[in-house]
C-alpha atoms as a PDB file:
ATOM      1  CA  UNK A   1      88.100 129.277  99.833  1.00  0.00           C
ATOM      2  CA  UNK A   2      84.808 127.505 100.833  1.00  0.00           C
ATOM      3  CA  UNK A   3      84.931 123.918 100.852  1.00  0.00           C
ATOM      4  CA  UNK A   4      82.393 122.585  98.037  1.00  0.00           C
ATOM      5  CA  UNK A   5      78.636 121.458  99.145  1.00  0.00           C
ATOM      6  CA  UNK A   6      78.629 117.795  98.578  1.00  0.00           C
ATOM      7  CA  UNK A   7      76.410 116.482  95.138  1.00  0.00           C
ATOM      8  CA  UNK A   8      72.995 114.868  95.353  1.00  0.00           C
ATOM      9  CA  UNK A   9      75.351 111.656  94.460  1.00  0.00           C
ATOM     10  CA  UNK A  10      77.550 111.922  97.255  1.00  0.00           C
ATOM     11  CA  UNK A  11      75.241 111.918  99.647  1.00  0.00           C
ATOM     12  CA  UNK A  12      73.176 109.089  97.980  1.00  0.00           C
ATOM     13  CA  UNK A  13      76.228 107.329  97.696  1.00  0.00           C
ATOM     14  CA  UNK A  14      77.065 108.118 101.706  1.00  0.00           C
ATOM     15  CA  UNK A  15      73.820 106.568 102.651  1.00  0.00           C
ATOM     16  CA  UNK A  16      74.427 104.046 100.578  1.00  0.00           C
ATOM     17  CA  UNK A  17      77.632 103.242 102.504  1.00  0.00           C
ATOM     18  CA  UNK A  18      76.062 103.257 105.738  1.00  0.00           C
ATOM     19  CA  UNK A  19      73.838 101.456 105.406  1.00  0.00           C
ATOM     20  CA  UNK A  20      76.116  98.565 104.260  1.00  0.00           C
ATOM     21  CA  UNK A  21      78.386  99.161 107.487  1.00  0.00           C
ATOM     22  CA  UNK A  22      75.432  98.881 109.913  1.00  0.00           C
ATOM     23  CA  UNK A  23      74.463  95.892 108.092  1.00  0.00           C
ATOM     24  CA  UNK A  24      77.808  94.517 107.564  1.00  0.00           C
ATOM     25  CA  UNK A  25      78.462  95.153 111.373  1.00  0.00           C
ATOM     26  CA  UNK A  26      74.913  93.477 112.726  1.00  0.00           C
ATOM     27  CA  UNK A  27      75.233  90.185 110.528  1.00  0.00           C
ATOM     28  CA  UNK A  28      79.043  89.854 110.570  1.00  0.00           C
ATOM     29  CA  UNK A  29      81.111  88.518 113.722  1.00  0.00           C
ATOM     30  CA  UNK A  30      82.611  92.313 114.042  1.00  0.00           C
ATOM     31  CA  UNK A  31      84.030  92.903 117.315  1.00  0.00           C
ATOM     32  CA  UNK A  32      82.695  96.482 118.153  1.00  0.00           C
ATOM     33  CA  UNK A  33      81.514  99.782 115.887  1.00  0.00           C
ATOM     34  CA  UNK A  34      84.525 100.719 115.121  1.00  0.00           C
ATOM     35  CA  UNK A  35      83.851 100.751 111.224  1.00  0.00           C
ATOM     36  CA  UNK A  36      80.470 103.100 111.886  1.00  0.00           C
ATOM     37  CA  UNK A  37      82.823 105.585 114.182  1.00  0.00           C
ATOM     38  CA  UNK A  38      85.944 105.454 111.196  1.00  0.00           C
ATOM     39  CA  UNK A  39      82.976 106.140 108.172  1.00  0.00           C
ATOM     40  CA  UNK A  40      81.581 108.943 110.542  1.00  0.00           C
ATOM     41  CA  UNK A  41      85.355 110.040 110.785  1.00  0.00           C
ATOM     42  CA  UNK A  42      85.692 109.801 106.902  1.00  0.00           C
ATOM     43  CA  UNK A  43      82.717 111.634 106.402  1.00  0.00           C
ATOM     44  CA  UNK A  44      82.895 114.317 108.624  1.00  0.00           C
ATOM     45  CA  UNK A  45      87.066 114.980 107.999  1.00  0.00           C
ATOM     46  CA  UNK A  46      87.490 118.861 105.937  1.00  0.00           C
ATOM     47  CA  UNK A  47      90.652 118.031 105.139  1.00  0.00           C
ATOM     48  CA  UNK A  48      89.673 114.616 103.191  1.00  0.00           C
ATOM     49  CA  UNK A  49      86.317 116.317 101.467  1.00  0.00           C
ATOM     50  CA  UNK A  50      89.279 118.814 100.319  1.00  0.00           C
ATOM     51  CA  UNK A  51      91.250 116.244  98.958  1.00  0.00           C
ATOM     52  CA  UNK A  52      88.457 114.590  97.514  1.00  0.00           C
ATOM     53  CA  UNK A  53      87.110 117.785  95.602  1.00  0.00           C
ATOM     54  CA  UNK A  54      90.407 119.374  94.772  1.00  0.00           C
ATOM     55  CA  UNK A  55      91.568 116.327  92.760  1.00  0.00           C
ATOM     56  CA  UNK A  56      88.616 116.508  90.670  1.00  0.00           C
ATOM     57  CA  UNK A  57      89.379 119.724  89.653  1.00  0.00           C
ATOM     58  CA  UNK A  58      92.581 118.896  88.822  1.00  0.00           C
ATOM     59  CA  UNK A  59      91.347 115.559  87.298  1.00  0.00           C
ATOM     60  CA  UNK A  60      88.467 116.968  85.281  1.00  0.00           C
ATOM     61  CA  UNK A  61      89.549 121.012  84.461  1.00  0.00           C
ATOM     62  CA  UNK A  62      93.097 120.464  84.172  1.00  0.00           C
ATOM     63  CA  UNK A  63      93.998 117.044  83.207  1.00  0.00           C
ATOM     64  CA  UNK A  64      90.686 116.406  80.896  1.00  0.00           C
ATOM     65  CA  UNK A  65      90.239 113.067  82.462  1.00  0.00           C
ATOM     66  CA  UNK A  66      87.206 111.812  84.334  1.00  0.00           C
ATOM     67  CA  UNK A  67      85.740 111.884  87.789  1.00  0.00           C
ATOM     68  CA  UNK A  68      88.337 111.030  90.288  1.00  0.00           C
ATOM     69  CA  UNK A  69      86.945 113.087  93.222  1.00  0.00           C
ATOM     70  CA  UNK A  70      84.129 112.542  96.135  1.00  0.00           C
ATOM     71  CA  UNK A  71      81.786 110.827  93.820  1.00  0.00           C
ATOM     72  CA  UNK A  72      84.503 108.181  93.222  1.00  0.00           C
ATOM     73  CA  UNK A  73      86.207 107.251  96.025  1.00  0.00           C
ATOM     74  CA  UNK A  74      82.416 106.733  97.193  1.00  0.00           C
ATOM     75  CA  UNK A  75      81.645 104.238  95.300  1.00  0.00           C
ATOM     76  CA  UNK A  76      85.293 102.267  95.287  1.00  0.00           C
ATOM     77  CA  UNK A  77      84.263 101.954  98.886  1.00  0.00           C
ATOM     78  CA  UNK A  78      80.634 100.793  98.417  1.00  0.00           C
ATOM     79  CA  UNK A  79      82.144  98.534  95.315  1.00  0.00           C
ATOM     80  CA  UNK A  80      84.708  97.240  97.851  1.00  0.00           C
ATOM     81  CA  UNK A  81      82.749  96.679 101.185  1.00  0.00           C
ATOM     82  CA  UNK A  82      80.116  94.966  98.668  1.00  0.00           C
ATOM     83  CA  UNK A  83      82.408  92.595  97.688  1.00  0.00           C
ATOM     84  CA  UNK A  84      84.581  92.217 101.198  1.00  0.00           C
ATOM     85  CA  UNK A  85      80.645  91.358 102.333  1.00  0.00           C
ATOM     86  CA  UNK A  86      80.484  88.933  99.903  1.00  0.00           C
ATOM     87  CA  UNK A  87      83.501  86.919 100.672  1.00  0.00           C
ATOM     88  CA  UNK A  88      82.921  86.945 104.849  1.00  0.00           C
ATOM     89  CA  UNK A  89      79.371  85.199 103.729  1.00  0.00           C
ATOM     90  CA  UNK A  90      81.078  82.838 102.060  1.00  0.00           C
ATOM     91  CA  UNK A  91      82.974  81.985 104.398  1.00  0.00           C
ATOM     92  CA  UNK A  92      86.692  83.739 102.815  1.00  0.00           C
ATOM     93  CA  UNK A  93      89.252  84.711 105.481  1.00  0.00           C
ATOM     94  CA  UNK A  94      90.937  88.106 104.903  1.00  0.00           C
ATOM     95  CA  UNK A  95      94.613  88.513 104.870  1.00  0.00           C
ATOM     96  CA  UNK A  96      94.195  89.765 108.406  1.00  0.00           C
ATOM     97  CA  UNK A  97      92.001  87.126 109.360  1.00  0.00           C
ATOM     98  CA  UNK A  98      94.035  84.263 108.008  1.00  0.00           C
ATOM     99  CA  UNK A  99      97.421  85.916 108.867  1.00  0.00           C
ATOM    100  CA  UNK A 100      96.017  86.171 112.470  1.00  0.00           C
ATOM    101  CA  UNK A 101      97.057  89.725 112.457  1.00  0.00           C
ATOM    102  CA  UNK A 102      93.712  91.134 112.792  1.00  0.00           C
ATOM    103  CA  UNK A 103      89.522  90.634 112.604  1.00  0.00           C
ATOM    104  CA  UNK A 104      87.684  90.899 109.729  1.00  0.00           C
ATOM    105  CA  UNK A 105      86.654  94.398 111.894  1.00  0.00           C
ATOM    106  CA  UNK A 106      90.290  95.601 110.935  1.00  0.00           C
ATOM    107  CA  UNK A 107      90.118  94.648 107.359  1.00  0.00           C
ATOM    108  CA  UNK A 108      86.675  96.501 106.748  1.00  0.00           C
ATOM    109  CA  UNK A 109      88.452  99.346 108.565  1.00  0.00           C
ATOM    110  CA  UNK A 110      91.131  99.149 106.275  1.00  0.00           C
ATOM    111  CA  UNK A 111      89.599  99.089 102.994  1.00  0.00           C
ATOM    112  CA  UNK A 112      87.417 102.128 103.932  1.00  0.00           C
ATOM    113  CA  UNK A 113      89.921 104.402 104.691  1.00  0.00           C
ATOM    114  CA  UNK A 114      91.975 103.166 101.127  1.00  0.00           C
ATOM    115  CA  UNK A 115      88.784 103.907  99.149  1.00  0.00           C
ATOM    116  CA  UNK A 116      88.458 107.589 100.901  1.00  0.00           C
ATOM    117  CA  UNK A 117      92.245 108.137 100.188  1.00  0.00           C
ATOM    118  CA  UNK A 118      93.419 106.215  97.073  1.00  0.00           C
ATOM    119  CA  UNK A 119      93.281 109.201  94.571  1.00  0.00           C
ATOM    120  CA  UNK A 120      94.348 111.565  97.042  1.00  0.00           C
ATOM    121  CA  UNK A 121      97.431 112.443  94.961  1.00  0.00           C
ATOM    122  CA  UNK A 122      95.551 113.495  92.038  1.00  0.00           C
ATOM    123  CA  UNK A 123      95.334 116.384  93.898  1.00  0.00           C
ATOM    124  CA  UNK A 124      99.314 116.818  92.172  1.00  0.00           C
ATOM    125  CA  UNK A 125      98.500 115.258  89.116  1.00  0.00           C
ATOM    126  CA  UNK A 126      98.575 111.695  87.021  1.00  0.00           C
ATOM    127  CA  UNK A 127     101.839 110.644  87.198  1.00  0.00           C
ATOM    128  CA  UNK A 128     102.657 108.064  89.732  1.00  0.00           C
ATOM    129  CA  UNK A 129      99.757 109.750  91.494  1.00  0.00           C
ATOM    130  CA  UNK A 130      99.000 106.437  93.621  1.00  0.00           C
ATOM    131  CA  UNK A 131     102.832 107.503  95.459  1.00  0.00           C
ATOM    132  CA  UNK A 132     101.646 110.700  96.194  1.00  0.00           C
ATOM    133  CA  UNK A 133      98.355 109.316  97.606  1.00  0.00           C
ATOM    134  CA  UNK A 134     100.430 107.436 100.223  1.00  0.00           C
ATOM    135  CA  UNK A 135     102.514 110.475 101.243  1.00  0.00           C
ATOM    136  CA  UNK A 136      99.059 112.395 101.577  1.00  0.00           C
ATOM    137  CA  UNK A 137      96.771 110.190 103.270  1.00  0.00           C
ATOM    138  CA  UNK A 138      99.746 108.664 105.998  1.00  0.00           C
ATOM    139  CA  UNK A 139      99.450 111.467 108.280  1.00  0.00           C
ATOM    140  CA  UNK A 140      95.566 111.801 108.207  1.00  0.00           C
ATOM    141  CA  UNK A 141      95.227 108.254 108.418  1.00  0.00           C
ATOM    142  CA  UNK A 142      97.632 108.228 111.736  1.00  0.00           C
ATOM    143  CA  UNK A 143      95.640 110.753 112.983  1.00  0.00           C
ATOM    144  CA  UNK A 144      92.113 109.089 113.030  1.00  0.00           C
ATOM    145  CA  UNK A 145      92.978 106.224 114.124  1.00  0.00           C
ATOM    146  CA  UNK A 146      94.769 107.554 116.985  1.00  0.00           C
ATOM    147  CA  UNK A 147      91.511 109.604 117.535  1.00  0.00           C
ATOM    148  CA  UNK A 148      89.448 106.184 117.540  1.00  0.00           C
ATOM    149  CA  UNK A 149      91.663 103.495 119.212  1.00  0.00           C
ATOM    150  CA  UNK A 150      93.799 105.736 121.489  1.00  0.00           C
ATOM    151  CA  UNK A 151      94.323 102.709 123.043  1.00  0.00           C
ATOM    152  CA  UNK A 152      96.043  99.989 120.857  1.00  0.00           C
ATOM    153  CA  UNK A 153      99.126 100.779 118.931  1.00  0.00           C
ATOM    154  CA  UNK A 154      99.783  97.479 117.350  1.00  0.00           C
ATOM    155  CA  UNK A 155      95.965  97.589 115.994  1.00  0.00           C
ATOM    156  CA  UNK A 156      96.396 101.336 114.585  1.00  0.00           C
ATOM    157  CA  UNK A 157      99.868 100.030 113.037  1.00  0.00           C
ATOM    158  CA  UNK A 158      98.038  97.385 111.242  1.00  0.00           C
ATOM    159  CA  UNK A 159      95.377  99.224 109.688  1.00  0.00           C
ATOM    160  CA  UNK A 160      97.241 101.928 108.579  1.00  0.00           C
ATOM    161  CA  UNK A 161      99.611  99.335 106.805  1.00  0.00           C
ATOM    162  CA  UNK A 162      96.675  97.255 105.051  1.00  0.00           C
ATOM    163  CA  UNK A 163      94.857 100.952 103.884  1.00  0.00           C
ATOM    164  CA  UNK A 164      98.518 102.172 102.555  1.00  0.00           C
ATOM    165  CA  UNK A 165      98.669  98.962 100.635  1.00  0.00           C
ATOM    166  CA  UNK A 166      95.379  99.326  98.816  1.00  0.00           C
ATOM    167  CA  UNK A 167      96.420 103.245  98.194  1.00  0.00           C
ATOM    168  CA  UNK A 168      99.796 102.203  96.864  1.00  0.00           C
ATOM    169  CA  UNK A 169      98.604  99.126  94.554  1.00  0.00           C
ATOM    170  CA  UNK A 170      95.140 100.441  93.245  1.00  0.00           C
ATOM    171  CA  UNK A 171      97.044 100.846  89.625  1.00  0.00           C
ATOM    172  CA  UNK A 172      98.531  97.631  89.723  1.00  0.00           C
ATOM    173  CA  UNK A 173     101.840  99.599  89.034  1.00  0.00           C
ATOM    174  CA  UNK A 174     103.412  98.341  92.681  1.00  0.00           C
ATOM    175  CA  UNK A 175     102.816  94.758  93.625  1.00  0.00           C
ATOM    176  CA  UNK A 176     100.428  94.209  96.310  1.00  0.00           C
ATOM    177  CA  UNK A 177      99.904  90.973  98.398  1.00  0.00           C
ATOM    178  CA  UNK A 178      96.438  90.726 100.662  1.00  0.00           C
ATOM    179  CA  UNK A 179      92.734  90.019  99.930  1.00  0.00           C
ATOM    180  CA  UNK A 180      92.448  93.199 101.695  1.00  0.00           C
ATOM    181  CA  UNK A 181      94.545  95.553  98.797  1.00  0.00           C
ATOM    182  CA  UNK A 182      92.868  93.418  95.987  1.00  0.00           C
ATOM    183  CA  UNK A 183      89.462  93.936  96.336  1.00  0.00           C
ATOM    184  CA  UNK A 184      90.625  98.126  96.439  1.00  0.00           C
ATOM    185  CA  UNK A 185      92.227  97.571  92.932  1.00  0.00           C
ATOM    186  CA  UNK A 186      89.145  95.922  92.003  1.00  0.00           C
ATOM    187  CA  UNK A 187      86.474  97.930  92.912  1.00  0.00           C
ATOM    188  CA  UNK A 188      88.516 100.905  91.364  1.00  0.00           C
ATOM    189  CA  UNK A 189      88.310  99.000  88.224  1.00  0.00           C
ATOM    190  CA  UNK A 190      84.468  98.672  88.692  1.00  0.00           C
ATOM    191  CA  UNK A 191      83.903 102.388  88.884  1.00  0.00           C
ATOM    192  CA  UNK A 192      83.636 103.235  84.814  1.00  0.00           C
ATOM    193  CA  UNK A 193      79.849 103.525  84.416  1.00  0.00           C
ATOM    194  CA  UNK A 194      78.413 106.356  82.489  1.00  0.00           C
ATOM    195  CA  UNK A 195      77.989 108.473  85.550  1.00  0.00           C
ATOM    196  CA  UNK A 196      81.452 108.831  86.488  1.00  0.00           C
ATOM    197  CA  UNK A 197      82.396 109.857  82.860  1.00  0.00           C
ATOM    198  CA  UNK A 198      79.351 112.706  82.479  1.00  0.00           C
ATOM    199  CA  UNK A 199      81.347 115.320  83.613  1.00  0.00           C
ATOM    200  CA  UNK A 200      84.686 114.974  81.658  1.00  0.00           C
ATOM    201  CA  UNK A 201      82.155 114.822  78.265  1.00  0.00           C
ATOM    202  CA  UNK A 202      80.729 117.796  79.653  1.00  0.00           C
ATOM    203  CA  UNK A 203      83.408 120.072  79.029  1.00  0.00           C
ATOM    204  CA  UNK A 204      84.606 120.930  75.543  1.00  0.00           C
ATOM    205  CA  UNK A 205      88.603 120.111  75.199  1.00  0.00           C
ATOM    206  CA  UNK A 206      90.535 118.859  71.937  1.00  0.00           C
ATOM    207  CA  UNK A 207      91.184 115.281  72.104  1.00  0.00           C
ATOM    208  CA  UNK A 208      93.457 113.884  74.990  1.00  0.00           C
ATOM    209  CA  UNK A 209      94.913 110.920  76.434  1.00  0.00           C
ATOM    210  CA  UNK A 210      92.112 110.421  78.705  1.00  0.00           C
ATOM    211  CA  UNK A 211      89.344 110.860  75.900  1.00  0.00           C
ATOM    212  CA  UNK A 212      89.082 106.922  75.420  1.00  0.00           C
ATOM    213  CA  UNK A 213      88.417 106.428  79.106  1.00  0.00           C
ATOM    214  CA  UNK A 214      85.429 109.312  78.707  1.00  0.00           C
ATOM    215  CA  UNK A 215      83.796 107.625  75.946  1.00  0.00           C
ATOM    216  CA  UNK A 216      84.353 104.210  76.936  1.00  0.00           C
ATOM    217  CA  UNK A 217      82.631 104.805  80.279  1.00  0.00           C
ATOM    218  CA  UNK A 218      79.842 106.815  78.791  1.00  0.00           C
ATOM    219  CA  UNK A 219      78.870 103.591  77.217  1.00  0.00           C
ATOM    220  CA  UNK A 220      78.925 101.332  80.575  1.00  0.00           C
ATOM    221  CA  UNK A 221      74.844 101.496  81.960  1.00  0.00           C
ATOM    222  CA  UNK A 222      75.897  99.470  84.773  1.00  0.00           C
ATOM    223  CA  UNK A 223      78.423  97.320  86.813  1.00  0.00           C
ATOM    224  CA  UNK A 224      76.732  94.829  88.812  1.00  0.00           C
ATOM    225  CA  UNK A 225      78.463  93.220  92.151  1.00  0.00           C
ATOM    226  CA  UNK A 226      76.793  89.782  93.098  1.00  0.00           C
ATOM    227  CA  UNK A 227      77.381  86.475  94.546  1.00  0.00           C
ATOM    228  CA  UNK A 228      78.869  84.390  91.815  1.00  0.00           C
ATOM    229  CA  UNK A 229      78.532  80.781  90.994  1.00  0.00           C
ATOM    230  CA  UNK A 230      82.065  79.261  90.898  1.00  0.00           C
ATOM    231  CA  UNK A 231      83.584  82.063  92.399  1.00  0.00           C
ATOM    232  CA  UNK A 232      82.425  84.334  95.278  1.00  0.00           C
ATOM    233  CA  UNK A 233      81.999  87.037  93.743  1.00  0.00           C
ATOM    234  CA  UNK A 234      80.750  87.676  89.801  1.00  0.00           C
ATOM    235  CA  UNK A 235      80.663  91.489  88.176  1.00  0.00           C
ATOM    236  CA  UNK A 236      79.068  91.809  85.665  1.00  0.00           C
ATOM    237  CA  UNK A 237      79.662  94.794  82.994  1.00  0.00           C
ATOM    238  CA  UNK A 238      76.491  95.976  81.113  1.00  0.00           C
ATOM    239  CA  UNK A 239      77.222  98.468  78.482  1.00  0.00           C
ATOM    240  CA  UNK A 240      75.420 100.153  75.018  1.00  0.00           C
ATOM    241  CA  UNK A 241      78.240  99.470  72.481  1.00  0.00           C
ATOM    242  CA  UNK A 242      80.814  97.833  71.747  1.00  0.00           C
ATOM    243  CA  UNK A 243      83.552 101.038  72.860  1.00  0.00           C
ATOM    244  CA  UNK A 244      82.883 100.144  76.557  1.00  0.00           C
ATOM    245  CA  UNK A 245      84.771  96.911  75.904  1.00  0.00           C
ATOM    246  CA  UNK A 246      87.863  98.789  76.311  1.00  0.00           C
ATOM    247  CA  UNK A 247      87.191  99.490  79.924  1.00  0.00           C
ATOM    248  CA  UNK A 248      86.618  95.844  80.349  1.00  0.00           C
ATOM    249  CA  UNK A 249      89.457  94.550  78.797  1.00  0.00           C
ATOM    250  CA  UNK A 250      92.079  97.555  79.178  1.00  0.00           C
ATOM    251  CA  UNK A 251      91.377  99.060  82.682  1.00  0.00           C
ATOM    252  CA  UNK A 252      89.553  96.304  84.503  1.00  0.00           C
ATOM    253  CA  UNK A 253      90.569  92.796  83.719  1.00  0.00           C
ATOM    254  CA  UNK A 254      94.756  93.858  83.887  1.00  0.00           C
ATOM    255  CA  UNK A 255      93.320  95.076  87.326  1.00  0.00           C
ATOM    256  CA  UNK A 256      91.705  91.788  88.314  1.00  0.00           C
ATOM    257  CA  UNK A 257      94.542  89.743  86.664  1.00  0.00           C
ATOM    258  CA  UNK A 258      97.229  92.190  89.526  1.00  0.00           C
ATOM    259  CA  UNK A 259      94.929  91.504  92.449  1.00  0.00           C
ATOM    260  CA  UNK A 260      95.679  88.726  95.191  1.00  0.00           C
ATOM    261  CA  UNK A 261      91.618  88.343  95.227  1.00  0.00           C
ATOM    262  CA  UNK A 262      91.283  87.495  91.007  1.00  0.00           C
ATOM    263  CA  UNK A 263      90.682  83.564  92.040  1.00  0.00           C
ATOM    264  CA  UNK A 264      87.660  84.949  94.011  1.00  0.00           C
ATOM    265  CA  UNK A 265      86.514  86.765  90.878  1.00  0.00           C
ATOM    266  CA  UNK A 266      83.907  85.733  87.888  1.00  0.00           C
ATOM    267  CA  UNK A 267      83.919  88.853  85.437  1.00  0.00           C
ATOM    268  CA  UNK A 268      81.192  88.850  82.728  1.00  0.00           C
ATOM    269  CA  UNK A 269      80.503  91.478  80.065  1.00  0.00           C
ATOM    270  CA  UNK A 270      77.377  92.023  77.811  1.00  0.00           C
ATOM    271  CA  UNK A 271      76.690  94.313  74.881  1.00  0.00           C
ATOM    272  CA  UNK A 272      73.299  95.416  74.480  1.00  0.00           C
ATOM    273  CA  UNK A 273      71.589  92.813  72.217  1.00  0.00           C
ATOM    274  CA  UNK A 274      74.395  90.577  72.140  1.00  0.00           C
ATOM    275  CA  UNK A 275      75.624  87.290  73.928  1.00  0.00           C
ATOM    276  CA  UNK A 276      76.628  87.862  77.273  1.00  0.00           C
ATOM    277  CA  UNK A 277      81.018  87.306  77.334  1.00  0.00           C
ATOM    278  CA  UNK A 278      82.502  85.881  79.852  1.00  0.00           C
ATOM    279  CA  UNK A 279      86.302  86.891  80.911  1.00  0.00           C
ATOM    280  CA  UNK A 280      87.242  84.885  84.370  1.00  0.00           C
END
């Protein structure tokens, strides 16, 4: 079977991404391009546009739940380099950083190759699918990064072990301990605009578990990813109604609230018309 042609999103989204690696990599102290070669690796990889596409179908067609293909795991990684930008501007160590384990280089390396891979075990189905991500992705992961530092087995060691965290604690079902795993959860959370549920509301089912999370999201116009105030970051949640609150306060905040990066965090929320709300 022919591998599916990538959306008008993805590759928005891909250029997108991109461009925030070049940038992050000119105006950041990173070390060399290895975070350009990895997203070229990511992008270019059959095997991971495979995953990527096959667990939508079984997200979207079988499960009646919403996007958790290509489309997603793009923007987790935008969400997630946005913020990890955010914090080295600020002046916030990463777990690598601060452990001394690694350069901030490493930890943007990391967190790319959890956002490509996190849902990879949707591919299987709902259930504990963040497991079955891990045992997917390890061997893929092993293999790019021996393709792209040949050279350095401590380094390849380490950045497999930081992107396996964020795969293994983006549901904030396994506890996770780095800046690094954190933001993943968190920009997971941030994925539940309107876009991401279009598909799901598309397709005429009878009412499932996942129905909530359809209409919910179909009410979120945006999520915005800034430099806060008090905090580093702040995200801000836009939405039409009042039903989007349930994204908010069921799927994101008991995200934020699992991360190691929440005390980095503002979170706001605003209905149309109403008083904006804020939550951290």
């Amino acid at each position: 079977m022919l591998m599916q042609n990538k959306s008008q999103k993805e590759i928005i989204l891909e250029e997108k991404i991109q461009k925030l690696v070049a940038d992050i990599v000119e105006h950041s102290d990173i070390d060399d391009n290895l975070p350009v070669r990895m997203m070229k690796q990511l992008l270019e990889n059959e095997e991971i546009k495979a995953i990527q596409d096959y667990a939508n179908t079984v997200s979207i067609t079988r499960l009646g739940l919403n996007d958790h293909g290509p489309v997603h795991m793009r923007t987790v990684c935008y969400n997630a380099l946005k913020m990890l930008r955010i914090l080295h501007d600020a002046g916030v160590e990463t777990s690598l950083q601060w452990e001394h384990s690694g350069s901030f280089t490493d930890s943007v390396v990391a967190v790319m190759i959890a956002a490509f891979l996190h849902d990879a075990g949707m591919t299987i189905g709902r259930k504990d699918h963040e497991l079955y991500s891990g045992i997917i992705s390890c061997q893929i992961i092993t293999d790019i990064l021996q393709k792209i530092i040949p050279e350095d087995t401590m380094r390849r060691t380490i950045i497999r072990s930081m992107a396996m965290e964020g795969i293994l604690g983006h549901m904030a079902t396994h506890p996770i301990h780095s800046i690094e795993a954190g933001l993943i959860l968190i920009a997971d959370g941030c994925d539940m605009t309107k876009g991401r549920a279009r598909i799901a509301l598309e397709i005429p089912t009878k009412p499932t578990e996942g129905d909530i999370h359809k209409y919910s999201a179909n009410s979120i116009e945006k999520v915005h990813i800034t430099q806060g105030t008090e905090h580093p970051i702040k995200i801000e949640v836009l939405m039409k109604s009042e039903v989007g609150l349930f994204q908010v306060e069921g799927v994101l905040m008991p995200k934020i609230q699992s991360s190691p990066s929440k005390h980095l965090v503002e979170l706001y929320a605003c209905v149309e018309g109403q008083e904006t709300k804020r939550y951290l």
